[in-house]
N, C-alpha and C. Protein backbone atom coordinates (compact mmCIF):
# COMPACT_ATOMS: atom_id res chain seq x y z
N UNK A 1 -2.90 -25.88 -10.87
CA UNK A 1 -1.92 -25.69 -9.81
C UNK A 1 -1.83 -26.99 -9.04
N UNK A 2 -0.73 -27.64 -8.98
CA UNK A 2 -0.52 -28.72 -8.07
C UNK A 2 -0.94 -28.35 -6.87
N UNK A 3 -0.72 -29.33 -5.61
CA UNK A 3 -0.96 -28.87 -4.54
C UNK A 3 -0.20 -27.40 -3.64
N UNK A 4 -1.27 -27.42 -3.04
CA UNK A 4 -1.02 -25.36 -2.52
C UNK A 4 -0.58 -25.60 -1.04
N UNK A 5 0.00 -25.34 -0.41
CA UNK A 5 0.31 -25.12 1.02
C UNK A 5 -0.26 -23.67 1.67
N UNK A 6 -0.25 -23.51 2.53
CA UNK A 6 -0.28 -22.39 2.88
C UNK A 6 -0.12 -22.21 4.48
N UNK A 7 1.27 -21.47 4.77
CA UNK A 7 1.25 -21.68 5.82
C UNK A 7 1.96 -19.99 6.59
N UNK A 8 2.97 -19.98 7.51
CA UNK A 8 3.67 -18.64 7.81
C UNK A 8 4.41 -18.85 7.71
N UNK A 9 5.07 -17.68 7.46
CA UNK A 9 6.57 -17.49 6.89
C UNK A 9 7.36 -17.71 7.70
N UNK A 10 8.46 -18.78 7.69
CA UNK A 10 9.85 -19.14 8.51
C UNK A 10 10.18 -17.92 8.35
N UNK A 11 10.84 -17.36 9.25
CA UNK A 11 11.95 -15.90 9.58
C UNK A 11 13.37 -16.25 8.65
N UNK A 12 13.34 -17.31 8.60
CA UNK A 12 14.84 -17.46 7.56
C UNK A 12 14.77 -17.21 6.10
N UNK A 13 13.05 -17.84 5.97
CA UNK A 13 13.36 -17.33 4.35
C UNK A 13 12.58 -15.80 3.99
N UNK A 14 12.85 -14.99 4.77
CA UNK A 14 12.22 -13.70 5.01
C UNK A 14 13.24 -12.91 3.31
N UNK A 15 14.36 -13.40 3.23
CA UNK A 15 15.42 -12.43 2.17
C UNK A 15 14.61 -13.24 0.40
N UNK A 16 14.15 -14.19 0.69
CA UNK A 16 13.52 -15.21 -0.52
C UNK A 16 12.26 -14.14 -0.90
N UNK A 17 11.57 -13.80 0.17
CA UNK A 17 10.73 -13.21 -0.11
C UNK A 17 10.44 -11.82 -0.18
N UNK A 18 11.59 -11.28 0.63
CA UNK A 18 12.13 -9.62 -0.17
C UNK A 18 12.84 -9.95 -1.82
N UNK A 19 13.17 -10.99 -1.95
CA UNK A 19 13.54 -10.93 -3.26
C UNK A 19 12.56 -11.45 -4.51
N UNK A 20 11.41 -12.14 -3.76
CA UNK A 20 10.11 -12.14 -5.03
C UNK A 20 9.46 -10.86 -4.91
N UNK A 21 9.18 -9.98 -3.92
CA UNK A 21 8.52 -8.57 -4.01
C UNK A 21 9.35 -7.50 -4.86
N UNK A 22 10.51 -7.21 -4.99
CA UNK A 22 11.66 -7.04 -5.75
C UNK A 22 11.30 -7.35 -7.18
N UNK A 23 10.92 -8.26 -7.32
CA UNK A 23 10.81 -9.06 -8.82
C UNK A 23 9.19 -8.43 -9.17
N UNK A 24 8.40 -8.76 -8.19
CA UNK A 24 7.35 -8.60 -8.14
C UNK A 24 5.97 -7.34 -8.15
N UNK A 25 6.42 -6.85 -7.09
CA UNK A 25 5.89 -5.71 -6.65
C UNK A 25 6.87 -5.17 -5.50
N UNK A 26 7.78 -4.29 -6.62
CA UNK A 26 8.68 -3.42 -5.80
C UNK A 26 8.29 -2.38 -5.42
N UNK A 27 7.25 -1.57 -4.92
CA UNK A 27 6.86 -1.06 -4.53
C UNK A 27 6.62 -1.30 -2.73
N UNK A 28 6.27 -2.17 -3.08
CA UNK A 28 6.05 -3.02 -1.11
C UNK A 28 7.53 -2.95 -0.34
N UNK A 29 7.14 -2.78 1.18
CA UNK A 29 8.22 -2.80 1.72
C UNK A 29 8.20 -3.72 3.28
N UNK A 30 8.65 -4.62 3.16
CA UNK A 30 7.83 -5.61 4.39
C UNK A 30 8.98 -5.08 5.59
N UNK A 31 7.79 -4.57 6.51
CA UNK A 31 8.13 -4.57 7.60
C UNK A 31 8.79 -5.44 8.61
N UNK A 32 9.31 -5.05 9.78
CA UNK A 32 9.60 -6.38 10.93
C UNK A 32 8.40 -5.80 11.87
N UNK A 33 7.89 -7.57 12.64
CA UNK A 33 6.89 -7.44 13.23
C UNK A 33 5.37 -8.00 12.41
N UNK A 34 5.36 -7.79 11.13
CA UNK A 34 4.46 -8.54 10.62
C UNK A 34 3.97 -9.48 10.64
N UNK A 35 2.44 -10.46 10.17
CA UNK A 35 2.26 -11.47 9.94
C UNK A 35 2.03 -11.65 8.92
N UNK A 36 2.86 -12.81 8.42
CA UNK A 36 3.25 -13.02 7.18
C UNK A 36 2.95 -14.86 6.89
N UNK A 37 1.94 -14.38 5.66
CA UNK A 37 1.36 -15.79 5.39
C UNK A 37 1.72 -16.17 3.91
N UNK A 38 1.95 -17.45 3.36
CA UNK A 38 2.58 -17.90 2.16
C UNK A 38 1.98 -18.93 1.67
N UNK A 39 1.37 -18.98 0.21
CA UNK A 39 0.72 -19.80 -0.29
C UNK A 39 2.13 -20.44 -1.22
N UNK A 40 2.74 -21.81 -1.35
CA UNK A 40 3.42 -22.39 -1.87
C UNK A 40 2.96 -23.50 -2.57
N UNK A 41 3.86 -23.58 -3.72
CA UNK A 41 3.59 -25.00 -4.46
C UNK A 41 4.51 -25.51 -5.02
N UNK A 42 4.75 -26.73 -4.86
CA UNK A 42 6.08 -27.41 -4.79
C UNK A 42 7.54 -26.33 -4.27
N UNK A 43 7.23 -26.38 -3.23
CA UNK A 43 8.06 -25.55 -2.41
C UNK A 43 8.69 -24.00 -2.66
N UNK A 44 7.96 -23.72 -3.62
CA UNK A 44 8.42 -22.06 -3.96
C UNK A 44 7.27 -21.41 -3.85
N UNK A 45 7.17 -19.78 -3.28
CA UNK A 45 6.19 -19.50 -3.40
C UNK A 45 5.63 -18.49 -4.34
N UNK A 46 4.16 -19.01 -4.20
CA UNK A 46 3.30 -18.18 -5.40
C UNK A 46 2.53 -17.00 -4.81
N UNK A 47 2.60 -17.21 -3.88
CA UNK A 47 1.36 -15.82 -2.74
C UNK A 47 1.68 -15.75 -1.28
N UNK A 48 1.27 -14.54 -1.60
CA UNK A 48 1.82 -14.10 -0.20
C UNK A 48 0.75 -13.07 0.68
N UNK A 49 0.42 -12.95 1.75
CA UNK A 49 -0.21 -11.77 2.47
C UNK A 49 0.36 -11.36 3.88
N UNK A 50 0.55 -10.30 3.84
CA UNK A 50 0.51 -9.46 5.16
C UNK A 50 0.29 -8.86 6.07
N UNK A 51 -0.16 -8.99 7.32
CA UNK A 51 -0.34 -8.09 8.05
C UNK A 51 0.09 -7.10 8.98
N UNK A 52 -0.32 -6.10 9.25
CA UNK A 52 0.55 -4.94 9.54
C UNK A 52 -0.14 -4.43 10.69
N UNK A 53 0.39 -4.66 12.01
CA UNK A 53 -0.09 -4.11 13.30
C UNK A 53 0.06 -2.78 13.69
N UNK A 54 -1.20 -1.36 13.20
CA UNK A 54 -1.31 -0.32 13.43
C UNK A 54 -2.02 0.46 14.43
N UNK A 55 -1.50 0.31 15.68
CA UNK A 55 -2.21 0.76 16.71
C UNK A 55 -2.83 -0.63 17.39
N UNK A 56 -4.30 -0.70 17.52
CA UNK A 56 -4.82 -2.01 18.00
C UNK A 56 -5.69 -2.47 16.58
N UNK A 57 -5.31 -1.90 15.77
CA UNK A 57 -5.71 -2.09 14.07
C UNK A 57 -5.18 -3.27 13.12
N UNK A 58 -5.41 -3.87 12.20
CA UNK A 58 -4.68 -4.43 11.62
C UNK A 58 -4.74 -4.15 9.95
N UNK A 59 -3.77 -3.91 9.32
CA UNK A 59 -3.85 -3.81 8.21
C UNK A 59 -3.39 -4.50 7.51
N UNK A 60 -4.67 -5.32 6.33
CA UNK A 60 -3.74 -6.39 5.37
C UNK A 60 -3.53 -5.47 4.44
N UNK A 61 -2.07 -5.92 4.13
CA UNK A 61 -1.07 -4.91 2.99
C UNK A 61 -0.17 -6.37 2.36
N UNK A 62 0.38 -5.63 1.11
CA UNK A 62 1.14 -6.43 0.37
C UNK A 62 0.02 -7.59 0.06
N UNK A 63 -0.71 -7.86 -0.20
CA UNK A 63 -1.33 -9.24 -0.65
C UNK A 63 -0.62 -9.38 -2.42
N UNK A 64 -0.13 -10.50 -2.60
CA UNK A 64 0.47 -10.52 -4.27
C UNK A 64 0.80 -12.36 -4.73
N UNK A 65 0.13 -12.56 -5.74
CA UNK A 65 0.58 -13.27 -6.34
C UNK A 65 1.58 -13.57 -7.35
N UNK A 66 2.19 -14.18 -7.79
CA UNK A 66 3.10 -13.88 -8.61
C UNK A 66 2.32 -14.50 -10.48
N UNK A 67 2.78 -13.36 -10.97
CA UNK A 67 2.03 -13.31 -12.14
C UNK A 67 1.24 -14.36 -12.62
N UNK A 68 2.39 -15.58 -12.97
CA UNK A 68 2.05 -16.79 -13.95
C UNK A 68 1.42 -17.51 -13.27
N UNK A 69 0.99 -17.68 -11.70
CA UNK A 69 0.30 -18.76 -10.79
C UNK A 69 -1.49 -17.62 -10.82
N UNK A 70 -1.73 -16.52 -11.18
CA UNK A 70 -2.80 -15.82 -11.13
C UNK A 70 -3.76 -16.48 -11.54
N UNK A 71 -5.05 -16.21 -11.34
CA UNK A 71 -6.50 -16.48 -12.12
C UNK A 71 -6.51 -17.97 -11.75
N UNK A 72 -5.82 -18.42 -10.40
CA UNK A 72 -5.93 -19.71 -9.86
C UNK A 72 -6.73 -20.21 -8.63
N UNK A 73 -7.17 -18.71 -7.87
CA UNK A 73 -7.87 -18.85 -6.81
C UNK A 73 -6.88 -18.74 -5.33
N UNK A 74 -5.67 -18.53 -5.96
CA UNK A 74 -4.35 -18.62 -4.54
C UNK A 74 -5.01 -17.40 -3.79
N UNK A 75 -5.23 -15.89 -4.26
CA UNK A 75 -5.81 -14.95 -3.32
C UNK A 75 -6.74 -15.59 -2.15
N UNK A 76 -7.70 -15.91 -3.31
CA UNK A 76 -9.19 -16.45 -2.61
C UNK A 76 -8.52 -17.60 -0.94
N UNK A 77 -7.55 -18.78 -1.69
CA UNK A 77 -7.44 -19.45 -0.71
C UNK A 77 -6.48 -18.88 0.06
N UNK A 78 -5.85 -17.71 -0.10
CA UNK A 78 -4.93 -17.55 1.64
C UNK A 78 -6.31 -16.65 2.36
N UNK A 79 -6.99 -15.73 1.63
CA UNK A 79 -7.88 -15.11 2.47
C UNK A 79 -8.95 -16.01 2.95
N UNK A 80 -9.06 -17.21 2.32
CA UNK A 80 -10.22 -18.18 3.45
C UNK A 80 -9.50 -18.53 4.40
N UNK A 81 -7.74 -19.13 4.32
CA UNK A 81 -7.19 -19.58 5.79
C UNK A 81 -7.28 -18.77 6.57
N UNK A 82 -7.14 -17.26 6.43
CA UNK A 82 -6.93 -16.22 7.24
C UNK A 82 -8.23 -15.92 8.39
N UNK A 83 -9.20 -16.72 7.95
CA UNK A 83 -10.59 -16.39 8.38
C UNK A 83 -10.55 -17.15 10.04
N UNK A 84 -9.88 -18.23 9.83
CA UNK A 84 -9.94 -19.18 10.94
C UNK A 84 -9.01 -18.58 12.06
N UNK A 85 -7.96 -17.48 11.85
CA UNK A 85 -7.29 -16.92 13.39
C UNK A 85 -6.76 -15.28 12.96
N UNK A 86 -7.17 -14.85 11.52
CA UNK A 86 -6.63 -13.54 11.85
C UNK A 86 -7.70 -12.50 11.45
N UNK A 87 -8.51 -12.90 10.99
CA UNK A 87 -9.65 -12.07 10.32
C UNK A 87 -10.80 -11.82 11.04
N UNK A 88 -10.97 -10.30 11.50
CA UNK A 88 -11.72 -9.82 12.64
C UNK A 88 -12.28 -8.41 12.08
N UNK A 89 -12.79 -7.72 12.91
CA UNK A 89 -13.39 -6.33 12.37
C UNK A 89 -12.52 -5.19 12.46
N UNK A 90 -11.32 -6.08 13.20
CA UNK A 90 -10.07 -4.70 13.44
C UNK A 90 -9.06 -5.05 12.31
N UNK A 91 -9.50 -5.67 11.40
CA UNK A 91 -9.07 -5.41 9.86
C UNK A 91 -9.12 -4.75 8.81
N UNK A 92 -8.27 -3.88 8.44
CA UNK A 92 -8.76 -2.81 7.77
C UNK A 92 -8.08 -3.31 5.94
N UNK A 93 -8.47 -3.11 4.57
CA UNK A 93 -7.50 -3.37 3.84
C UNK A 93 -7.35 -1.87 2.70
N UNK A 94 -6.54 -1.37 2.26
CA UNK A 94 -6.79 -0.58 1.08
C UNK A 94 -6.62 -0.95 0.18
N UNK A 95 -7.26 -1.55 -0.37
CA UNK A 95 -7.79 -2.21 -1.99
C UNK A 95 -7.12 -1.36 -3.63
N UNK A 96 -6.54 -2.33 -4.39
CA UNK A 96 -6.86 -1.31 -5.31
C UNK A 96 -8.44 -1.58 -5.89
N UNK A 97 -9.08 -0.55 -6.45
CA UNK A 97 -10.48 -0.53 -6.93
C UNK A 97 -10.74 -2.06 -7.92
N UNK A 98 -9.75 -2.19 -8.99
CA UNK A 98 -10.01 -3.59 -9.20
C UNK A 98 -10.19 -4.89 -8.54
N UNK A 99 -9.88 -4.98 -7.39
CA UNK A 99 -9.74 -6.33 -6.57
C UNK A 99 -10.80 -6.21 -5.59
N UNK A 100 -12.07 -5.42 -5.53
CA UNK A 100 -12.97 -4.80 -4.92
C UNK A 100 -13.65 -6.29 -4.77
N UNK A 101 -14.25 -6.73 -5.55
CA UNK A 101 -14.92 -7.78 -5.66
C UNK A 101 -14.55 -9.14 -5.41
N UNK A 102 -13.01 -9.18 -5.45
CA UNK A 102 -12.30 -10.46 -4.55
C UNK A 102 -12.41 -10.49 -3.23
N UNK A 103 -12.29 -8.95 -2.62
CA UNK A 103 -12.64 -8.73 -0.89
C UNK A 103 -13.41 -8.81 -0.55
N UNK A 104 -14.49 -8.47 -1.39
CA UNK A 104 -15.78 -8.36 -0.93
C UNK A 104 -16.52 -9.60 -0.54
N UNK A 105 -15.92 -10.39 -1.70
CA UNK A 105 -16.39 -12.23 -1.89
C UNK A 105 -15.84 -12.89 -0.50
N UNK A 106 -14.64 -11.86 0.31
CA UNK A 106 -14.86 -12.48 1.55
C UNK A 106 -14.01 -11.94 2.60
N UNK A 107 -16.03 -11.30 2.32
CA UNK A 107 -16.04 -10.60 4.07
C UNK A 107 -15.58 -9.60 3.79
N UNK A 108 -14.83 -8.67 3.15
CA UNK A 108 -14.76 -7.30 3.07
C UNK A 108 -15.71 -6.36 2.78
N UNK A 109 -15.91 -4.98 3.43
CA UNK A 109 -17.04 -4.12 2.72
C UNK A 109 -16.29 -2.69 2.51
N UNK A 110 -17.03 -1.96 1.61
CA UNK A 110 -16.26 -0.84 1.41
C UNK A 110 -16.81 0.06 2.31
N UNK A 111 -15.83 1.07 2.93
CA UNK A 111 -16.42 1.88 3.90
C UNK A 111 -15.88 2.93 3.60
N UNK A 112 -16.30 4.40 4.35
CA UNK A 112 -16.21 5.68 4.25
C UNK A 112 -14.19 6.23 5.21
N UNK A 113 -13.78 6.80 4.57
CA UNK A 113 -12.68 7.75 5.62
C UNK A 113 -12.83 7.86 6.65
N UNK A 114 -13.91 8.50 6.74
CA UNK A 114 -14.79 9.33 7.97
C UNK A 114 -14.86 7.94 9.20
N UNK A 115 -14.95 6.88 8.68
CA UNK A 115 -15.01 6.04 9.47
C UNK A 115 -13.82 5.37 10.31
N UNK A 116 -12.71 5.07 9.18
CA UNK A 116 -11.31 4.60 9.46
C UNK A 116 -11.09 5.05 10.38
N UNK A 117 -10.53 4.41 11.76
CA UNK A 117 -9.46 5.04 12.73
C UNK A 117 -8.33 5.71 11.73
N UNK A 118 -8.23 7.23 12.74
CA UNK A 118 -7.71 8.26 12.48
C UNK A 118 -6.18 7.90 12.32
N UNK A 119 -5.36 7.12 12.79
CA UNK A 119 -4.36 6.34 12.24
C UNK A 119 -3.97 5.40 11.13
N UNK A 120 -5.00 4.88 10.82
CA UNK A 120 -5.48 4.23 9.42
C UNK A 120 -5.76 5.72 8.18
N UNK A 121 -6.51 6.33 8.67
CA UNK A 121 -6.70 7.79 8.22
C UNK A 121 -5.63 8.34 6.84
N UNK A 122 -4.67 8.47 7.93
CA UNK A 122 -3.30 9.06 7.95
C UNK A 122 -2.79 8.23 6.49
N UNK A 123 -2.61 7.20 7.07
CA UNK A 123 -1.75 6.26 6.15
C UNK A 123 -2.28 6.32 4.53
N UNK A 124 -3.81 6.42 4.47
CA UNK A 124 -4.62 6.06 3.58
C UNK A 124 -4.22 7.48 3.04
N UNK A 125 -4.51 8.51 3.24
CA UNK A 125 -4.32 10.00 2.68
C UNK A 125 -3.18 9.95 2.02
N UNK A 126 -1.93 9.36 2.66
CA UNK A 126 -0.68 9.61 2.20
C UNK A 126 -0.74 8.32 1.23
N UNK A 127 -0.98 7.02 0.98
CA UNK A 127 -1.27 6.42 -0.12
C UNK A 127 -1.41 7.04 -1.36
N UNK A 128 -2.79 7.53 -0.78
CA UNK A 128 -3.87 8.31 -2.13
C UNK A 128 -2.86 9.61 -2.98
N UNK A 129 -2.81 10.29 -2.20
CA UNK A 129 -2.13 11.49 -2.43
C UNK A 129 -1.08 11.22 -3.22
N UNK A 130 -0.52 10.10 -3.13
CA UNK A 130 1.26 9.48 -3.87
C UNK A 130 0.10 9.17 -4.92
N UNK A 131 -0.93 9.01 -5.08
CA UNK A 131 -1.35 8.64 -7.11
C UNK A 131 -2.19 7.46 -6.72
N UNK A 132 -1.89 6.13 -5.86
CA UNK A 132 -2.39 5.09 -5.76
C UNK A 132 -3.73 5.33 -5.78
N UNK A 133 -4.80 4.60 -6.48
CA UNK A 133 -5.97 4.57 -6.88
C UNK A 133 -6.80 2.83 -6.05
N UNK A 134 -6.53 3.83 -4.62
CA UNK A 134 -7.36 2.77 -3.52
C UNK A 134 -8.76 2.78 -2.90
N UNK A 135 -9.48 2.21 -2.71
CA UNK A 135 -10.74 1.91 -1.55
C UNK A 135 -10.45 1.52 -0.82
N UNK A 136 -11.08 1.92 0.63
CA UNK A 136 -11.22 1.64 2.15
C UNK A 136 -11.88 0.33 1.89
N UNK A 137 -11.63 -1.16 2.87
CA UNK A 137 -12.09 -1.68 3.03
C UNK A 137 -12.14 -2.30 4.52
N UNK A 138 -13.05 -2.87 5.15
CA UNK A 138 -13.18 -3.32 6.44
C UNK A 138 -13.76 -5.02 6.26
N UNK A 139 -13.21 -5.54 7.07
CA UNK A 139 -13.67 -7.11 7.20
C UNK A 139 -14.75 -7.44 8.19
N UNK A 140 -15.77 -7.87 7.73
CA UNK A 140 -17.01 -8.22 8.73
C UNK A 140 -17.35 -9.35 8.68
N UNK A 141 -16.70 -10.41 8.08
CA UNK A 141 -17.21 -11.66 8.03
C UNK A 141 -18.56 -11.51 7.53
């Protein structure tokens, strides 16, 4: 991978990047109000993560690379930038079970329902219940 940027998303190219999730993982639906971080290389981007302000909670959602840039470490490096101003214990993520061990490698742990704020709760039930095959995760540095 040439050089990686990684920075936040200009609000203008917000339709660029409803149209790689589209391509990508149409399933996702990016909210307004988010924080929205972008790993680029030579000016298009390859990764992306989100965060999603739930209550006084935060939920990273949508994290995605785009196929052919994978198995490059782009996850790894937007979740180390994230460490330096957004990554706290009021981070919650729902994982799919495969990527368990990428979160974990930093700073994520797997935790119980029972634990999740009851608004996080919610969301996670209705995930699960639609089929998605997720784990609770929490960020502890």
């Amino acid at each position: 991978m040439n050089s990686l940027t990684i920075k936040y998303l200009e609000p203008i190219r917000l339709p660029i990047l409803k149209k790689l999730y589209k391509s990508h993982y149409p399933s996702a639906k990016i909210k307004g109000g988010e924080q929205i971080l972008v790993a680029e290389s030579n000016s298009s981007i390859v990764g992306v993560v989100r965060f999603r302000t739930i209550d006084k909670w935060q939920l990273l959602t949508g994290m995605m690379v785009i196929p052919e840039a994978r198995q490059q470490g782009i996850a790894s490096r937007l979740l180390q930038h994230c460490k330096t101003d957004i990554l706290n214990d009021s981070v919650y993520c729902f994982a799919y079970q495969h990527l368990q061990a990428m979160y974990s490698a930093h700073g994520f742990r797997c935790i119980d329902l029972e634990v999740l704020p009851s608004t996080l709760q919610k969301l996670y039930l209705r995930y699960t219940q639609a089929g998605k095959p997720l784990i609770i995760m929490q960020y502890c540095g």
